[in-house]
Protein backbone atom coordinates (compact mmCIF):
# COMPACT_ATOMS: atom_id res chain seq x y z
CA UNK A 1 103.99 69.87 83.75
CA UNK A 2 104.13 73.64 85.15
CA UNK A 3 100.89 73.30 86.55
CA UNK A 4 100.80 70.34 89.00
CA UNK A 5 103.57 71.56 91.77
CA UNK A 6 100.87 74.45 92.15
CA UNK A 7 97.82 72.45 91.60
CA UNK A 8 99.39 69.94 94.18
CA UNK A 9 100.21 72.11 97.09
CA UNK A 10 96.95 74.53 96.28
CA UNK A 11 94.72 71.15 96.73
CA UNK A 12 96.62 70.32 100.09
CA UNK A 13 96.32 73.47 101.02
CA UNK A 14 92.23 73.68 100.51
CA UNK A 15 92.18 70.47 102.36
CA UNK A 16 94.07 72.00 105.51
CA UNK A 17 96.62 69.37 105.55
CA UNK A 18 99.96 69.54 106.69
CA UNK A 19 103.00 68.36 103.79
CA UNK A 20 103.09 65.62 106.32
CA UNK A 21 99.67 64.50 106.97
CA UNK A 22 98.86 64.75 103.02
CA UNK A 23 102.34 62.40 102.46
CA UNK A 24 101.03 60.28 105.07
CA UNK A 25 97.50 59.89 103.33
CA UNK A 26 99.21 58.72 100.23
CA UNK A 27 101.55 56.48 101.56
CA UNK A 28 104.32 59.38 100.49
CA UNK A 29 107.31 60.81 102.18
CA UNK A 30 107.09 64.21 103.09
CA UNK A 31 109.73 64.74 101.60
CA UNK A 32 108.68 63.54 98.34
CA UNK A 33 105.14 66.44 98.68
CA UNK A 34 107.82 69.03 99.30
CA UNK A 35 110.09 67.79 96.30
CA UNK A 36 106.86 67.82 93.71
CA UNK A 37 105.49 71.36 95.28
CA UNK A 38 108.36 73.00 94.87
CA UNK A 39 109.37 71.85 91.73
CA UNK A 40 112.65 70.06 92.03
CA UNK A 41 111.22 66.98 90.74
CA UNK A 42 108.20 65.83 88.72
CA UNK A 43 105.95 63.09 89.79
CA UNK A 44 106.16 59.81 87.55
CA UNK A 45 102.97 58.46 86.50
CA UNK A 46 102.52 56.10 89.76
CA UNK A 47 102.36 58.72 92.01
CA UNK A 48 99.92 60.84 89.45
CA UNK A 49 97.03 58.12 89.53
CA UNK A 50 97.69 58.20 93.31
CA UNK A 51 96.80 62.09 93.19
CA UNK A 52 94.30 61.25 90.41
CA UNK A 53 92.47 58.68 92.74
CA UNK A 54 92.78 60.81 95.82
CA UNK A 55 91.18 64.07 94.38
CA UNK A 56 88.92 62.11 92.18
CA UNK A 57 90.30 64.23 89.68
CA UNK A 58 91.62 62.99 86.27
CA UNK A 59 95.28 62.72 85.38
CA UNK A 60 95.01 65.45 82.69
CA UNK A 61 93.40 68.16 84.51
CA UNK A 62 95.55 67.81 87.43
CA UNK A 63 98.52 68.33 84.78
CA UNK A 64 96.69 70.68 81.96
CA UNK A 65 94.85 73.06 83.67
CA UNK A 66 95.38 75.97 86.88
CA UNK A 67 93.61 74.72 89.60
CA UNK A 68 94.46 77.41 91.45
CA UNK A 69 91.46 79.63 91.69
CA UNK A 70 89.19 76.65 93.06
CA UNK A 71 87.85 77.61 96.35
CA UNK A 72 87.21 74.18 97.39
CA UNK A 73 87.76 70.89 96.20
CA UNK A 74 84.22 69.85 95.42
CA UNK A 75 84.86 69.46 91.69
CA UNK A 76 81.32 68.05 90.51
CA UNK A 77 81.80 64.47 87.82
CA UNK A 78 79.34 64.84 85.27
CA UNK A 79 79.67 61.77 83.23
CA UNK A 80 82.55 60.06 81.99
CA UNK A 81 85.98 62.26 82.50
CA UNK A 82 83.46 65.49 82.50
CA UNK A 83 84.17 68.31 85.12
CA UNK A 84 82.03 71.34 86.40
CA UNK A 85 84.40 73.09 88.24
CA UNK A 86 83.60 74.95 91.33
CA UNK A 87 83.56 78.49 92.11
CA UNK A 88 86.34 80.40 91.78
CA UNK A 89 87.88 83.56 93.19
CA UNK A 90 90.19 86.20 92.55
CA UNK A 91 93.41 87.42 94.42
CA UNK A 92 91.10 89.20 97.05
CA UNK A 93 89.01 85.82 97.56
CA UNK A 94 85.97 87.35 96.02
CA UNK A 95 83.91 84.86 93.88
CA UNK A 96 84.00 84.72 90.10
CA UNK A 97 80.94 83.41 87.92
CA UNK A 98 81.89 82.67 83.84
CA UNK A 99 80.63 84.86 81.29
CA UNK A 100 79.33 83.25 77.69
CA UNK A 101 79.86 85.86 75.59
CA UNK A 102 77.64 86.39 72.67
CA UNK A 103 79.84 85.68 69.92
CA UNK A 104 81.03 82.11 71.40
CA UNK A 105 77.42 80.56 72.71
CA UNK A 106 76.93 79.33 69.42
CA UNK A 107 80.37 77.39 70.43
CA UNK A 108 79.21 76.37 73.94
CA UNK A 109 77.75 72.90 73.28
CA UNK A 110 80.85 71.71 72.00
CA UNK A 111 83.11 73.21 74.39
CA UNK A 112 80.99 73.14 77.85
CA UNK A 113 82.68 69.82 78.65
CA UNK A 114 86.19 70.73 77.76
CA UNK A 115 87.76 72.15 81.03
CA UNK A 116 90.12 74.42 78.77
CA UNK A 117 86.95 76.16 77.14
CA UNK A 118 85.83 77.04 80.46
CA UNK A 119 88.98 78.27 81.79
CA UNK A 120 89.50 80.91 79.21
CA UNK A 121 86.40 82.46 79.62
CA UNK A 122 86.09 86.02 80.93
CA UNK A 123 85.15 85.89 84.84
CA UNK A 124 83.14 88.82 86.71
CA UNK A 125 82.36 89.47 90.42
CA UNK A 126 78.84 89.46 91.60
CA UNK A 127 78.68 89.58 95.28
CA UNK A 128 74.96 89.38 96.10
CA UNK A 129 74.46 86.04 94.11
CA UNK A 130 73.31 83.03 96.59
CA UNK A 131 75.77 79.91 97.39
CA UNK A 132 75.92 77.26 94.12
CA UNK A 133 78.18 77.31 90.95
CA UNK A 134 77.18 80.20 88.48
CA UNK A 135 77.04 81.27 84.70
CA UNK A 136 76.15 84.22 82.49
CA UNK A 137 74.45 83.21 79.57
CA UNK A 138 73.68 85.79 76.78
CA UNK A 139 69.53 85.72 75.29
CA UNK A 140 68.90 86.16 71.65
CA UNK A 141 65.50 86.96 70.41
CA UNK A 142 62.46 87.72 71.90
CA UNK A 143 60.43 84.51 73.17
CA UNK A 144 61.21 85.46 76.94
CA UNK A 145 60.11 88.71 76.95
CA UNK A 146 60.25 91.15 79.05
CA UNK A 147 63.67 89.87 79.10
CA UNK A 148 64.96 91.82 76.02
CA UNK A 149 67.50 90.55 73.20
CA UNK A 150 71.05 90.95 74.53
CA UNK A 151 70.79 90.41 78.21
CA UNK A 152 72.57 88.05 80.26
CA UNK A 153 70.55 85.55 82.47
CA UNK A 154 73.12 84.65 85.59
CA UNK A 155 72.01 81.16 86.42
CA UNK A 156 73.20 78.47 88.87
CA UNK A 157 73.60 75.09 87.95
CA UNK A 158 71.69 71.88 88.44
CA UNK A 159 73.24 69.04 89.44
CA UNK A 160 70.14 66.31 88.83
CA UNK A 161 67.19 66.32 86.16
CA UNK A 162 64.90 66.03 88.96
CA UNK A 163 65.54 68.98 91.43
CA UNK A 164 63.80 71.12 88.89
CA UNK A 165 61.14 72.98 90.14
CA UNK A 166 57.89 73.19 87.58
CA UNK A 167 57.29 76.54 86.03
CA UNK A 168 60.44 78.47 86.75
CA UNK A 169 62.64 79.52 84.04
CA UNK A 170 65.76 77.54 83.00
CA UNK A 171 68.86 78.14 80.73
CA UNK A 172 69.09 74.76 78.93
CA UNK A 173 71.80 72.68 76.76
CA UNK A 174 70.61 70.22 74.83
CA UNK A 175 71.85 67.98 72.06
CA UNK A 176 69.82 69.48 69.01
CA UNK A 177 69.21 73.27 70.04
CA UNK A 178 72.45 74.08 72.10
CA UNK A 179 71.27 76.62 74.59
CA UNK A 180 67.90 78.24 75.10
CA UNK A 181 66.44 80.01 78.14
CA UNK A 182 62.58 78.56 78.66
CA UNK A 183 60.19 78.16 81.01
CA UNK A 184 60.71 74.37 82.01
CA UNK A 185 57.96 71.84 83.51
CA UNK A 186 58.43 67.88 83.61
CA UNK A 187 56.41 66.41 81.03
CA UNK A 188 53.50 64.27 81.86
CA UNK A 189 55.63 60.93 80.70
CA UNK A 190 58.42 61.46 83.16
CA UNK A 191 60.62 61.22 79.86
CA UNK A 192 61.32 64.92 79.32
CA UNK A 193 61.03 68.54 79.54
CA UNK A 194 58.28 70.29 78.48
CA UNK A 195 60.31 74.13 77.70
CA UNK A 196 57.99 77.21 77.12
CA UNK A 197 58.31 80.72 76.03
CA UNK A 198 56.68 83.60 77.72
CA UNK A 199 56.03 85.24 74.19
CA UNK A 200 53.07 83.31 73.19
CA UNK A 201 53.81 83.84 69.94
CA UNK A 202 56.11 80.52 70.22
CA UNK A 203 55.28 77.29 70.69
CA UNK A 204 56.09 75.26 73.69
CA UNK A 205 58.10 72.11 72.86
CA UNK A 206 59.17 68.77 74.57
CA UNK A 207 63.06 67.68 75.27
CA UNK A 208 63.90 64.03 75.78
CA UNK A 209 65.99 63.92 79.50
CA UNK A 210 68.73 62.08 77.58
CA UNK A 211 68.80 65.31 75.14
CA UNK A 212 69.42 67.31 78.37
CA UNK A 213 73.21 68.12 78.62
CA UNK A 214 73.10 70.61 81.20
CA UNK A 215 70.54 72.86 83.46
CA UNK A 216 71.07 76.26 84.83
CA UNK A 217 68.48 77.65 87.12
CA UNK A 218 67.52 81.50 86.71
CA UNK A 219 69.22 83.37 89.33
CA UNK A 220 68.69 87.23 88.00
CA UNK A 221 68.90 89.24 84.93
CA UNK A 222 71.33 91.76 83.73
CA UNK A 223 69.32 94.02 81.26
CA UNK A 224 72.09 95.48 78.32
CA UNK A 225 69.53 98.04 76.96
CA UNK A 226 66.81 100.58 77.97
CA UNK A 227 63.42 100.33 77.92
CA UNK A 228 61.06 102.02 75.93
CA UNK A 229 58.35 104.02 78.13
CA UNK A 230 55.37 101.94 76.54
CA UNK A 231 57.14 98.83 77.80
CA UNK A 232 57.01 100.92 81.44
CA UNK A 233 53.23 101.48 81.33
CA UNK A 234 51.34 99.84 84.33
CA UNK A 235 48.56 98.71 81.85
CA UNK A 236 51.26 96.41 79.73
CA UNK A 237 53.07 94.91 82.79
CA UNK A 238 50.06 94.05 84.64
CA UNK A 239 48.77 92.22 81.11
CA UNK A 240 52.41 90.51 80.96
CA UNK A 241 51.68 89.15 84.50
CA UNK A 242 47.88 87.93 83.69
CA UNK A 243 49.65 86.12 80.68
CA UNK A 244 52.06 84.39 82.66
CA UNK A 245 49.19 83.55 85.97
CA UNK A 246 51.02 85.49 88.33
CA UNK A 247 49.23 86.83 91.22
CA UNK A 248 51.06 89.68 93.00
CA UNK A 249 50.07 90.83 96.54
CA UNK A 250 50.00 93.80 95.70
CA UNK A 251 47.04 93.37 93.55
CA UNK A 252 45.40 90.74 96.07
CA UNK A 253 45.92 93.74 98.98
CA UNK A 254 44.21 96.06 96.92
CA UNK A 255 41.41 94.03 95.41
């Protein structure tokens, strides 16, 4: 159990607390905090569901897994025993976002909830993204367009069904079709998502909200390839926009 003396004192530590106020919060001796931190003894099984129940953590990820690049302690439940950990950083305290790589998203929906997945996923630093839990998820095909096969969509995560905002664009898990990246609406029955492409040449279709695993909000784009100059012209962007009933000011200055 390598991984709890550092998990224990790195959770103190995020929490402020003193070896002596955390002891005195679990009805511990401070001695006993010291003892397990340090490593000259290993907390019986008592004293694990009394970390367990005080982090709201379960027993095996305080044991299995490094804790130690959470910034905070607001570990999100999703479910029964499921964890969405928080942001993470590196040695310089600079925040890390996960990176799906192409050859493993077909392997996502059976790993997202397995906290051991996640870890040993590669991590980058992107300093300009806003405050929230992040992801970079890799787009196959062509029904987002002008997003081009083989970017990465960096998205933050949703926490609730209902915070989604009509018409933005969404990476989505669900139960049948693993992950896709759609333009997302409620549907009129309250029961589900109605998930469109911006390539017209695909058909919209509806997800049952029980079918919805998890929901990543668009935060920005990272483009792997050039573009071609047609794809540049004024002509075809301003036609992408008309498609998509986008008014720019721009236009409405000029008009």
């Amino acid at each position: 159990m390598r991984n709890i003396q550092k998990n224990i004192k790195h959770l103190r530590t995020l929490k402020g607390f003193s070896q002596e106020r955390f002891a005195e919060d679990l009805g511990w001796s401070r001695s006993m905090v010291g003892s397990y931190e340090e490593g000259r003894s290993e907390p019986p099984i008592d004293r694990l569901i009394d970390l367990s129940n005080y982090f709201k953590l379960p027993i095996d990820i305080l044991v299995k897994n490094d804790l130690t690049q959470a910034k905070d302690t607001s570990f999100m439940q999703l479910g029964n025993q499921r964890l969405l950990f928080p942001i993470t950083v590196n040695e310089d305290d600079e925040e890390l976002i996960e990176i799906i790589p192409t050859q493993a998203s077909a392997g996502y929906l059976a790993g997202y909830a397995d906290p051991e997945y996640i870890e040993q996923l590669e991590k980058i630093k992107l300093p300009f993204l806003p405050t929230g839990t992040h992801r970079a998820f890799p787009i196959k095909g062509d029904s987002m367009l002008p997003v081009k096969d083989g970017s990465y969509i960096v998205a933050k995560f949703v926490e609730d069904i209902n915070d989604i905002k009509d018409g933005r664009t969404y990476v989505v898990l669900t139960k049948n079709d693993g992950l896709v990246y759609k333009r997302v609406s409620q549907h009129f029955t309250g029961q589900g998502l109605l998930l469109s492409s911006d390539n017209k040449a695909y058909e919209p279709f509806i997800v049952a909200n029980e079918d919805v695993l998890e929901l990543w909000e668009f935060t920005c784009c990272i483009n792997t390839q050039e573009y071609d100059k047609k794809e540049l012209k004024l002509s075809s962007i301003m036609a992408m926009f008309r498609e998509l009933q986008v008014e720019l000011e721009a236009v409405k200055r000029m008009s």
